[in-house]
N, C-alpha and C. Protein backbone atom coordinates (compact mmCIF):
# COMPACT_ATOMS: atom_id res chain seq x y z
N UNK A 1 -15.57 96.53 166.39
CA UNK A 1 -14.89 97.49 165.54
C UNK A 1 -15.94 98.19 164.68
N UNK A 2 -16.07 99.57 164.43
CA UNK A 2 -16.80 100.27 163.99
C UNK A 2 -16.56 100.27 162.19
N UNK A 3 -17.57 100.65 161.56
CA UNK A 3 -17.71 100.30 159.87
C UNK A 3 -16.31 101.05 159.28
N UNK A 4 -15.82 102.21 160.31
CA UNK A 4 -15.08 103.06 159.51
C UNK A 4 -13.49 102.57 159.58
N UNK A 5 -13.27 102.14 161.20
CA UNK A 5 -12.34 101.27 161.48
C UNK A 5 -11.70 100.11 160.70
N UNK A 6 -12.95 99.48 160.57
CA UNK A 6 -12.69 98.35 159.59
C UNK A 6 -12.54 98.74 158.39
N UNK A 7 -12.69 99.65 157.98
CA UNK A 7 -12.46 100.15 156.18
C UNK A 7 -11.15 100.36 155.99
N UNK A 8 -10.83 101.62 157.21
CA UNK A 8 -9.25 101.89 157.25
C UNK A 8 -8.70 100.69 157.72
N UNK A 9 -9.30 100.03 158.19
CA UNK A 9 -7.74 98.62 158.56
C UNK A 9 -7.60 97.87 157.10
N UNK A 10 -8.77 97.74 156.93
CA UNK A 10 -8.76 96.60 155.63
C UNK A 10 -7.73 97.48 154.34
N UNK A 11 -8.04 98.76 154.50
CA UNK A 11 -7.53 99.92 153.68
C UNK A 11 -6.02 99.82 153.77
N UNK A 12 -5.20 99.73 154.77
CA UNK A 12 -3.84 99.51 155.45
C UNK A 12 -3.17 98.46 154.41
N UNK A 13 -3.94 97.70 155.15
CA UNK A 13 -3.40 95.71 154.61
C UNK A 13 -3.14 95.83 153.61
N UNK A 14 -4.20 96.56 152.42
CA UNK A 14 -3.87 96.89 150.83
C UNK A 14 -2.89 97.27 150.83
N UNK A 15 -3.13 98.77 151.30
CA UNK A 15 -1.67 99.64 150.79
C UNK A 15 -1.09 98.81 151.25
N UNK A 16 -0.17 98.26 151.93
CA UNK A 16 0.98 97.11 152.74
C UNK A 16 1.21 96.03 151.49
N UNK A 17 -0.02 95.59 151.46
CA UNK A 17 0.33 94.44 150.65
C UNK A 17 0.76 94.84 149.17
N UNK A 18 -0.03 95.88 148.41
CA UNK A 18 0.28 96.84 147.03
C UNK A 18 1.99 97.39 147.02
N UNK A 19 2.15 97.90 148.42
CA UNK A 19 3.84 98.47 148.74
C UNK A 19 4.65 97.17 148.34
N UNK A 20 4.34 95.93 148.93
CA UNK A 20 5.14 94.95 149.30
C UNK A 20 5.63 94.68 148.18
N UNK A 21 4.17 93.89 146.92
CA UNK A 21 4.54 93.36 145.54
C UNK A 21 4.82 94.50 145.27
N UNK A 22 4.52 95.80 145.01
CA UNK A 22 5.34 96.57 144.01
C UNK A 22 7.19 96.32 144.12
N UNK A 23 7.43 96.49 145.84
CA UNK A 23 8.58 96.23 145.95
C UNK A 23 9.16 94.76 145.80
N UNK A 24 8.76 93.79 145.65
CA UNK A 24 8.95 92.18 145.45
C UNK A 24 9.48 92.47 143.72
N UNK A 25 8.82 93.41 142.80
CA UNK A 25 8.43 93.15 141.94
C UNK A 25 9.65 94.14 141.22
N UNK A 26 9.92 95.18 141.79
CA UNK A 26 11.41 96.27 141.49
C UNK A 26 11.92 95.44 141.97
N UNK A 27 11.96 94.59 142.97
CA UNK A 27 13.68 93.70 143.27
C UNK A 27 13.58 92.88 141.84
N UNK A 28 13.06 91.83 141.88
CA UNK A 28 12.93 90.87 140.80
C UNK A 28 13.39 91.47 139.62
N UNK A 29 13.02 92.15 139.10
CA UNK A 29 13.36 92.93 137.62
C UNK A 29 15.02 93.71 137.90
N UNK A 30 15.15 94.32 139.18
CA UNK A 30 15.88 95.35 138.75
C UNK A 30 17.05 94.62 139.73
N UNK A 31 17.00 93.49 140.06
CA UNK A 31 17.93 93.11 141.65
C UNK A 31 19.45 92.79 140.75
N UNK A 32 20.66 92.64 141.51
CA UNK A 32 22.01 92.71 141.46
C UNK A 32 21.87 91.27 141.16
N UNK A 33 23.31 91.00 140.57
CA UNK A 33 23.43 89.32 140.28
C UNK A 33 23.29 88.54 141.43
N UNK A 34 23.74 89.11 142.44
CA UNK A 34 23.91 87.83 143.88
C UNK A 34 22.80 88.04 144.56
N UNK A 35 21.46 88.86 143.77
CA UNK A 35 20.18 88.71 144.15
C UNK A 35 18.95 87.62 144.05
N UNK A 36 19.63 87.59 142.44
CA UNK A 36 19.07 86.38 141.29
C UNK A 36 19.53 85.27 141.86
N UNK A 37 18.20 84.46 142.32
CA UNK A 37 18.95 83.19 142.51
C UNK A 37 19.17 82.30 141.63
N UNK A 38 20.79 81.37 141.46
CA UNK A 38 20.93 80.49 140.69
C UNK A 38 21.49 81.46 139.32
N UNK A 39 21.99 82.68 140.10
CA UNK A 39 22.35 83.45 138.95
C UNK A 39 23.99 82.59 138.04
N UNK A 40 24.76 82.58 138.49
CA UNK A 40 25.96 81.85 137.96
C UNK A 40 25.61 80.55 137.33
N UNK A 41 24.80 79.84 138.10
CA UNK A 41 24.73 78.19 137.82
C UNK A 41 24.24 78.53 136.16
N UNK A 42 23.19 79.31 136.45
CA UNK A 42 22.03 79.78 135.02
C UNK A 42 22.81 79.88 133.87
N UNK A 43 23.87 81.12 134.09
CA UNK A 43 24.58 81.54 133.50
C UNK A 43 25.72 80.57 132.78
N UNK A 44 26.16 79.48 133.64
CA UNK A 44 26.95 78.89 133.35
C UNK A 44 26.60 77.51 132.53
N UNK A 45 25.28 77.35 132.61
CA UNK A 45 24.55 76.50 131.61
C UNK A 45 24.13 76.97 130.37
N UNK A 46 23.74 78.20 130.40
CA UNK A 46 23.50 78.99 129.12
C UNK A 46 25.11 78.66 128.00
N UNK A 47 26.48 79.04 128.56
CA UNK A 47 27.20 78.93 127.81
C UNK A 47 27.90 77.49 127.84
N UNK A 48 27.25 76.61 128.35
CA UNK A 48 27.21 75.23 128.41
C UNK A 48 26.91 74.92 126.92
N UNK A 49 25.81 75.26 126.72
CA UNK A 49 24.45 74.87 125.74
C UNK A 49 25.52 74.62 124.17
N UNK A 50 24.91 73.81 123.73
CA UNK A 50 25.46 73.75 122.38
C UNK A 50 24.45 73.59 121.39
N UNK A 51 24.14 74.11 120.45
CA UNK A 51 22.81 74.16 120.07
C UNK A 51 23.34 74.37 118.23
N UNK A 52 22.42 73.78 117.39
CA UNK A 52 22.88 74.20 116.26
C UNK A 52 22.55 75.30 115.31
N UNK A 53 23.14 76.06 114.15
CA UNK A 53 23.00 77.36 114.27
C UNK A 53 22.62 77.10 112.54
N UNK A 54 22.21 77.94 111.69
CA UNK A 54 21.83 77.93 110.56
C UNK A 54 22.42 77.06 109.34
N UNK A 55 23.92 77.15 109.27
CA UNK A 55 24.93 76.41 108.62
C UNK A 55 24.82 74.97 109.20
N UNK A 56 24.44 74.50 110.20
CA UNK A 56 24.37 73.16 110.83
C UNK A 56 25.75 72.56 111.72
N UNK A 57 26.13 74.12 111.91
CA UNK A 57 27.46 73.78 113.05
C UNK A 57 26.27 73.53 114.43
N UNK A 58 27.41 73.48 115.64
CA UNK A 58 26.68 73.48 117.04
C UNK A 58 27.42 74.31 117.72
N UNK A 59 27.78 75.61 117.58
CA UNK A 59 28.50 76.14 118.69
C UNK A 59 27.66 75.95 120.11
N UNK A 60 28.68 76.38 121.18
CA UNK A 60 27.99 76.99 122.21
C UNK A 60 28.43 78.59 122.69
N UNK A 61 27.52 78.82 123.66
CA UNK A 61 27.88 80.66 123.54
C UNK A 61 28.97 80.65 124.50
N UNK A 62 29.87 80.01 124.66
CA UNK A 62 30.93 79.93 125.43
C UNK A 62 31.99 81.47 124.81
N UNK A 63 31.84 80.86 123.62
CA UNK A 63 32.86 82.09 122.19
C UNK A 63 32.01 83.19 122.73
N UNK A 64 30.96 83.82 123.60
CA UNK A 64 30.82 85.13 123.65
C UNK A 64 31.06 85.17 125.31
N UNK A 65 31.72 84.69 126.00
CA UNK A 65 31.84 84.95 127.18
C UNK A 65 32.41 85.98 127.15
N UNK A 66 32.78 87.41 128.44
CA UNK A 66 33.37 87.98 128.45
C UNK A 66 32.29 89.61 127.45
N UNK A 67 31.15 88.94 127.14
CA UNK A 67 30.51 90.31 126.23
C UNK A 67 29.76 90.20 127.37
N UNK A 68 28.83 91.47 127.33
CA UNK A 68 27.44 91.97 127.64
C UNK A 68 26.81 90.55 126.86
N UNK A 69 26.33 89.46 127.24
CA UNK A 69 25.45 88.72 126.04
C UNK A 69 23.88 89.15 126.86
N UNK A 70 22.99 89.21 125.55
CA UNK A 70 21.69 89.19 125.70
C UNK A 70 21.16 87.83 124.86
N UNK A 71 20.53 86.72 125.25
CA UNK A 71 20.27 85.44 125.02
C UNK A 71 18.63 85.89 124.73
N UNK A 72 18.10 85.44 123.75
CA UNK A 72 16.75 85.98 123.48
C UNK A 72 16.10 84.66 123.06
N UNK A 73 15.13 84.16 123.75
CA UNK A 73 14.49 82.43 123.23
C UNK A 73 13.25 83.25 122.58
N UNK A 74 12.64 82.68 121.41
CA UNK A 74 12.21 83.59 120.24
C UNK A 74 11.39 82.45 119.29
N UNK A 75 10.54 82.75 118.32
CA UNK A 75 9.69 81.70 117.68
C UNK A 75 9.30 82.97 116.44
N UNK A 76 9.07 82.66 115.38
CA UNK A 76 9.19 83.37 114.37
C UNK A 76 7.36 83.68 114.26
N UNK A 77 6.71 82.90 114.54
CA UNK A 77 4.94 83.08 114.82
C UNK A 77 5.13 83.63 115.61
N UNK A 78 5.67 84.05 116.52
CA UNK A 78 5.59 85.08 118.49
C UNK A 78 5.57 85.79 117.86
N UNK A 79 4.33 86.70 118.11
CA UNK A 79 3.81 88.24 117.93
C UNK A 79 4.83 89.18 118.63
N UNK A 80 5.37 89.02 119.51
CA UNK A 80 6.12 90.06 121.05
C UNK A 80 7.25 89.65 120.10
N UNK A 81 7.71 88.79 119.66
CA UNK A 81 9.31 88.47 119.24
C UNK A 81 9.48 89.15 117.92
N UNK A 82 8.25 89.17 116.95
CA UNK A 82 8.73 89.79 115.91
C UNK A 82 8.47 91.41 115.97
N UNK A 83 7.88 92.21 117.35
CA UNK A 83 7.88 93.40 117.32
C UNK A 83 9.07 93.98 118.46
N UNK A 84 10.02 92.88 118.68
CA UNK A 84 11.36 93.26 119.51
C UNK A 84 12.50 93.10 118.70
N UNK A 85 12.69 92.24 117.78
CA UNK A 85 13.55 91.89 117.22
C UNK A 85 14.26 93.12 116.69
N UNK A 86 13.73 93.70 115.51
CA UNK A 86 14.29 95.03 115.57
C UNK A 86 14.88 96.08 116.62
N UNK A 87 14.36 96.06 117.77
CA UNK A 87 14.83 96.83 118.32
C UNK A 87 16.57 95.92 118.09
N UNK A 88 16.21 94.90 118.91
CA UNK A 88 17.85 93.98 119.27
C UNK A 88 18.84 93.91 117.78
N UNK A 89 18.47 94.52 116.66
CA UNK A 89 18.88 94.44 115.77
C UNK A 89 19.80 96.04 115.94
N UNK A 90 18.95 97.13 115.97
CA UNK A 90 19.46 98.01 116.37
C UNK A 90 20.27 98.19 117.34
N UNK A 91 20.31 97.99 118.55
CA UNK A 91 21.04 97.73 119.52
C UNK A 91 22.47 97.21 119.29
N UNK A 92 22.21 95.95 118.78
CA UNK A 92 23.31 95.31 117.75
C UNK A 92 24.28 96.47 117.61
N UNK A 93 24.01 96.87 116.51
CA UNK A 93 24.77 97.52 115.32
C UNK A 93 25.16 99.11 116.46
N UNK A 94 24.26 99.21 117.19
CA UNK A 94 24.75 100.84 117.68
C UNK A 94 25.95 100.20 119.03
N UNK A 95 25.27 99.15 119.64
CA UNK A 95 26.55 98.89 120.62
C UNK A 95 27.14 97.65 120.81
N UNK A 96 27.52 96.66 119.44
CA UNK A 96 28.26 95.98 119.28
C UNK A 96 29.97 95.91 119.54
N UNK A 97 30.40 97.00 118.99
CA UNK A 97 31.61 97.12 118.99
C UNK A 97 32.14 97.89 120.44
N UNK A 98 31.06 98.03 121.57
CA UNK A 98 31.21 98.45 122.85
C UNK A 98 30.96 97.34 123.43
N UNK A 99 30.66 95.95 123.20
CA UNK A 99 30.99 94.50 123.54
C UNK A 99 29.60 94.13 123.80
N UNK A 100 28.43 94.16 123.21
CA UNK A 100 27.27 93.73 123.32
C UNK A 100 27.14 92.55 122.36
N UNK A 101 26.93 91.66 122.93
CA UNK A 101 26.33 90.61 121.63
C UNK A 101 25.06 89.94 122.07
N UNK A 102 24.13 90.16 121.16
CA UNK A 102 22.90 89.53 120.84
C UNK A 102 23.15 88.24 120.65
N UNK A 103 22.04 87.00 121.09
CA UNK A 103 22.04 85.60 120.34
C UNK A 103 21.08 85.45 120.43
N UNK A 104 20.24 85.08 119.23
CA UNK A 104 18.58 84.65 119.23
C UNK A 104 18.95 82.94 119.20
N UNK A 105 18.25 82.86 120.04
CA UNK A 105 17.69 81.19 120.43
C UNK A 105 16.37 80.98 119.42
N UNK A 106 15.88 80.26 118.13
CA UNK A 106 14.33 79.90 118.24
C UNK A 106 13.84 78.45 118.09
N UNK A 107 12.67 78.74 118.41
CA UNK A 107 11.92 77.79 118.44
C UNK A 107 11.06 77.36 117.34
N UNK A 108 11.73 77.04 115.92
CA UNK A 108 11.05 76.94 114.68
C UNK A 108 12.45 76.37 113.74
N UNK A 109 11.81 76.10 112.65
CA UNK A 109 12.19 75.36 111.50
C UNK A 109 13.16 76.03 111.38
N UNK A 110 14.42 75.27 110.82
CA UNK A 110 15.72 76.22 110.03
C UNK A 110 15.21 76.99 108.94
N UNK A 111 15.01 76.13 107.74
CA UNK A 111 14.32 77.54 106.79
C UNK A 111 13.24 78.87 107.28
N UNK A 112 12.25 78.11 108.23
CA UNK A 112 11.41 79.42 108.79
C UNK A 112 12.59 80.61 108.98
N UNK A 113 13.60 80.17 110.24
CA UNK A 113 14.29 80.98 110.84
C UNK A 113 15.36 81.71 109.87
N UNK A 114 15.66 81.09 108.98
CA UNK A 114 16.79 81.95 107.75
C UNK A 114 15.87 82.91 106.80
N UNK A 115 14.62 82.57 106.24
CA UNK A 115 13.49 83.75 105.72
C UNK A 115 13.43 84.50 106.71
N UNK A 116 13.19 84.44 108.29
CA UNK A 116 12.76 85.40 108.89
C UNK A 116 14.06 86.62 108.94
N UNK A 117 15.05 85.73 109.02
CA UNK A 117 16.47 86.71 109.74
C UNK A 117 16.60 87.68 108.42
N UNK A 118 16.71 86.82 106.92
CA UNK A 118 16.61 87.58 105.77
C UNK A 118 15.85 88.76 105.75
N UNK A 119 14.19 88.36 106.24
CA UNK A 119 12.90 89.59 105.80
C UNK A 119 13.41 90.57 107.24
N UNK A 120 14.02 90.46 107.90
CA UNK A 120 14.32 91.06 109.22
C UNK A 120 16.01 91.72 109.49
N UNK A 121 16.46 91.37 108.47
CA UNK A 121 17.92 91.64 108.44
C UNK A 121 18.75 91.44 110.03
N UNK A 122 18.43 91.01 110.14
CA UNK A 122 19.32 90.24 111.54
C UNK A 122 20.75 90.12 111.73
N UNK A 123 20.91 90.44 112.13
CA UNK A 123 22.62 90.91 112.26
C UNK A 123 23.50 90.37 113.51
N UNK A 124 22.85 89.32 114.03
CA UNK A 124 23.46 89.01 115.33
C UNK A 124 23.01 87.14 114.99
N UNK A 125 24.00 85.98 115.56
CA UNK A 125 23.92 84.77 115.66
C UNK A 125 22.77 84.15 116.24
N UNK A 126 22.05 83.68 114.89
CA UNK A 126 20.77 82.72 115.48
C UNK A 126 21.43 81.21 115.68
N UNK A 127 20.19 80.62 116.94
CA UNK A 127 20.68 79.13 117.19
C UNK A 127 19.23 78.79 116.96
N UNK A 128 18.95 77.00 116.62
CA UNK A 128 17.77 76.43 116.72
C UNK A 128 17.68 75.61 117.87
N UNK A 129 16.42 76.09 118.92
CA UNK A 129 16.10 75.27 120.02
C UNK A 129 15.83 74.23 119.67
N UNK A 130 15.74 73.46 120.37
CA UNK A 130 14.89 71.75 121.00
C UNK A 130 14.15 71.56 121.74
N UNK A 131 13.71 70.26 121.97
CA UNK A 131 13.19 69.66 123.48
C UNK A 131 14.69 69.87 124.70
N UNK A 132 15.32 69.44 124.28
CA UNK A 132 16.60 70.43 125.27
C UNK A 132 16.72 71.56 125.91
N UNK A 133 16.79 72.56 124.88
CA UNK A 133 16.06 73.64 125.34
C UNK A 133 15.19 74.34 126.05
N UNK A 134 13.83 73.61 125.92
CA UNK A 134 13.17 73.29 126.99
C UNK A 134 13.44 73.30 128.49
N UNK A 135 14.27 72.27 128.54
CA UNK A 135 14.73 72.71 130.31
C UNK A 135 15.70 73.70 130.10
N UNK A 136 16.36 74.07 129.40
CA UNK A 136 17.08 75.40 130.02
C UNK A 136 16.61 76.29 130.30
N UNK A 137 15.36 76.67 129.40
CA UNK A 137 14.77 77.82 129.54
C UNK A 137 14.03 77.51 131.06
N UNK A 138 13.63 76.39 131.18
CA UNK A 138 13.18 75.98 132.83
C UNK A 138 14.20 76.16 133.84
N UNK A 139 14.97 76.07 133.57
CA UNK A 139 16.24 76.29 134.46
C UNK A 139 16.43 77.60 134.50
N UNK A 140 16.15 78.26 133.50
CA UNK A 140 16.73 79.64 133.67
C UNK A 140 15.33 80.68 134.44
N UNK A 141 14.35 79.83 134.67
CA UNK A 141 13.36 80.44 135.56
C UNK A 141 12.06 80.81 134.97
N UNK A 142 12.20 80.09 133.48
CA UNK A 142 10.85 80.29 132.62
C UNK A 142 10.21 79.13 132.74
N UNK A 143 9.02 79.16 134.24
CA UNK A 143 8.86 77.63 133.99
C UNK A 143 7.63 77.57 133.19
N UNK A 144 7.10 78.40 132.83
CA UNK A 144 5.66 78.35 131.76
C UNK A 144 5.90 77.98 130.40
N UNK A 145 7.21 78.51 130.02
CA UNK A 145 7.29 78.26 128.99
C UNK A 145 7.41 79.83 127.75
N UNK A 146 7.33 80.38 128.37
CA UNK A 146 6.75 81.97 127.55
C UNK A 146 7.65 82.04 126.57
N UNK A 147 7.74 83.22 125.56
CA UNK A 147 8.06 83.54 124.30
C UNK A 147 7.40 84.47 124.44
N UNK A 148 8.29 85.46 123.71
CA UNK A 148 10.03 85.36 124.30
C UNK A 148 9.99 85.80 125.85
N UNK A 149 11.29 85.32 125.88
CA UNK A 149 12.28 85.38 126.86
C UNK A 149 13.29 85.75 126.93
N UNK A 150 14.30 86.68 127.59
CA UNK A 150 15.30 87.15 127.32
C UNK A 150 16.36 87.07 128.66
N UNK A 151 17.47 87.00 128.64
CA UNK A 151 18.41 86.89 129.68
C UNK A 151 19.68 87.65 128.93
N UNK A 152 20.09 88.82 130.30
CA UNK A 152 20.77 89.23 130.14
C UNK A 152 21.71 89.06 130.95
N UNK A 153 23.31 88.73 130.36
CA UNK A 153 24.41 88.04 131.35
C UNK A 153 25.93 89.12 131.07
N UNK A 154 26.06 89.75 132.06
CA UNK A 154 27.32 90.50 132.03
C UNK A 154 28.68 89.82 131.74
N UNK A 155 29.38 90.81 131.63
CA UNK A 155 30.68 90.73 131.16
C UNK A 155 31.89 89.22 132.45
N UNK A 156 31.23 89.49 133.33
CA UNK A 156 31.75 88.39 134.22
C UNK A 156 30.71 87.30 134.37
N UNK A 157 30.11 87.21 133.53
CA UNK A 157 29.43 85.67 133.47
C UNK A 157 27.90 85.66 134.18
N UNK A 158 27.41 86.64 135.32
CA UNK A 158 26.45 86.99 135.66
C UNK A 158 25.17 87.18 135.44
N UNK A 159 24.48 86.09 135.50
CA UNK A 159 22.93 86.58 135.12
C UNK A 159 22.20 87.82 135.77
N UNK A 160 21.90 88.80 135.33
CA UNK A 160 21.91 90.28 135.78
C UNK A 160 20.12 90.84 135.76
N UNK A 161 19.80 90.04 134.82
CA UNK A 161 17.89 89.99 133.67
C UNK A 161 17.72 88.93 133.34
N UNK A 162 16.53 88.60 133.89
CA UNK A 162 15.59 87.53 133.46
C UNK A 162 14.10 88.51 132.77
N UNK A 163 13.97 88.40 131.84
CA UNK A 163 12.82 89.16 130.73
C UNK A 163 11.69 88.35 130.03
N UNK A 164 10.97 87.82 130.94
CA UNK A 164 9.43 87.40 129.81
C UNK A 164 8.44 88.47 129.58
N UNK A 165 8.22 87.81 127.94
CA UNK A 165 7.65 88.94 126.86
C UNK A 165 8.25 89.95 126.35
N UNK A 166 7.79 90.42 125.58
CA UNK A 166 8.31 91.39 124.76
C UNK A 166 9.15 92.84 125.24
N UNK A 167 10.20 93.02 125.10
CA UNK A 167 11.17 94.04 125.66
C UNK A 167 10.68 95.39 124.72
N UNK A 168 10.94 96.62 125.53
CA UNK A 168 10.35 97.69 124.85
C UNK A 168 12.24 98.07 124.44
N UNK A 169 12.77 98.92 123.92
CA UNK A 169 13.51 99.70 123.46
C UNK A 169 14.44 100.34 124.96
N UNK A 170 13.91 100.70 125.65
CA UNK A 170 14.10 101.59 126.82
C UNK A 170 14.51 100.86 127.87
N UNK A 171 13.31 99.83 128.02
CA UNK A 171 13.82 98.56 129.42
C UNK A 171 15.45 98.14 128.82
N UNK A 172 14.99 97.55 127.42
CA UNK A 172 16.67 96.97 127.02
C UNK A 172 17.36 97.86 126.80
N UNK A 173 17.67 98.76 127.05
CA UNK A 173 18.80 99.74 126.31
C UNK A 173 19.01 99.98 128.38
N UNK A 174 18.28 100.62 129.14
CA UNK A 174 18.26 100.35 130.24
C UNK A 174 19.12 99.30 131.22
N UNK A 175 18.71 98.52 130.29
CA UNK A 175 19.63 97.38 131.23
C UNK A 175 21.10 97.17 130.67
N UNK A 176 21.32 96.71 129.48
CA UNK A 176 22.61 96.81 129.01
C UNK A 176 23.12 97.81 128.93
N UNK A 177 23.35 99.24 128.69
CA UNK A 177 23.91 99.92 128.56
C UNK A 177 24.91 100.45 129.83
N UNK A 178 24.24 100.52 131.26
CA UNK A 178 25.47 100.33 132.28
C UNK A 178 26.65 98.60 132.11
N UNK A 179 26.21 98.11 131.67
CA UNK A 179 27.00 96.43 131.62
C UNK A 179 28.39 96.87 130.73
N UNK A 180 28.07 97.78 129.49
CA UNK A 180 28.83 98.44 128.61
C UNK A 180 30.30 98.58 129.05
């Protein structure tokens, strides 16, 4: 095979392989619920979860079935979490009453998390994670562990978004706003 042959073949394989993950990579992000695997099971453990919330109740997000929920696992030190939060705060308040509900999950102290929601005006139901937690968020396909994380679950119970790192304004408004 001649030098030039081999450039363009090797040249091919790229593009092929560059086409492939780009497209691996639009399914993953952008794929239908019965794309996501383990989408229901996910979903149906999320509002399993009972977790305790600032006052020292334990709901679980069962009470938001039936919304757009966006589940956000969050740590008050996460750099990405405290430059998203606002957005999801906004979001909140502009499409709440069109059946969106926010729930921040974190991963920190109760007092940390009630100063932060205060200096942050937070407007949507915080819960405090665990070692429990832990596997859900493993279950739900974060097996590294990242912060944040976000899952977005439609109105029929559907895990629809799986989101590690920090959400821009556009991706999330993007995704929930057809769920609406």
């Amino acid at each position: 095979m001649s030098k030039s042959r081999a450039i363009a073949f090797f040249s091919a394989v790229a593009i092929a392989s560059a086409t492939g993950g780009a497209a691996y990579y639009w399914w993953s992000r952008n794929g239908t619920p019965d794309q996501l695997p383990g989408s229901r099971a996910v979903a149906e453990r999320v509002f399993a979860a009972r977790l305790a919330d600032l006052t020292g109740g334990a709901p679980t997000l069962e009470q938001w079935r039936g919304r757009v929920l966006v589940v956000n696992f969050w740590a008050t030190w996460c750099a990405p979490c405290r430059e998203e939060i606002p957005v999801f705060v906004k979001l909140q308040e502009r499409y709440g009453s069109r059946g969106l509900q926010f729930v921040g999950i974190a991963f920190d102290q109760p007092d940390k998390v009630a100063e932060f929601a205060r200096e942050f005006r937070i407007n949507y139901p915080l819960l405090l994670g665990g070692l429990e937690t832990m596997e859900l968020l493993r279950q739900a396909g974060n097996r590294a562990g990242v912060l944040p994380y976000t899952l977005v679950i439609d109105r029929s119970g559907n895990l629809v978004s799986r989101e590690p790192g920090g959400l821009k304004e556009t991706r999330l408004e993007g995704l929930v706003h057809p769920l609406l």
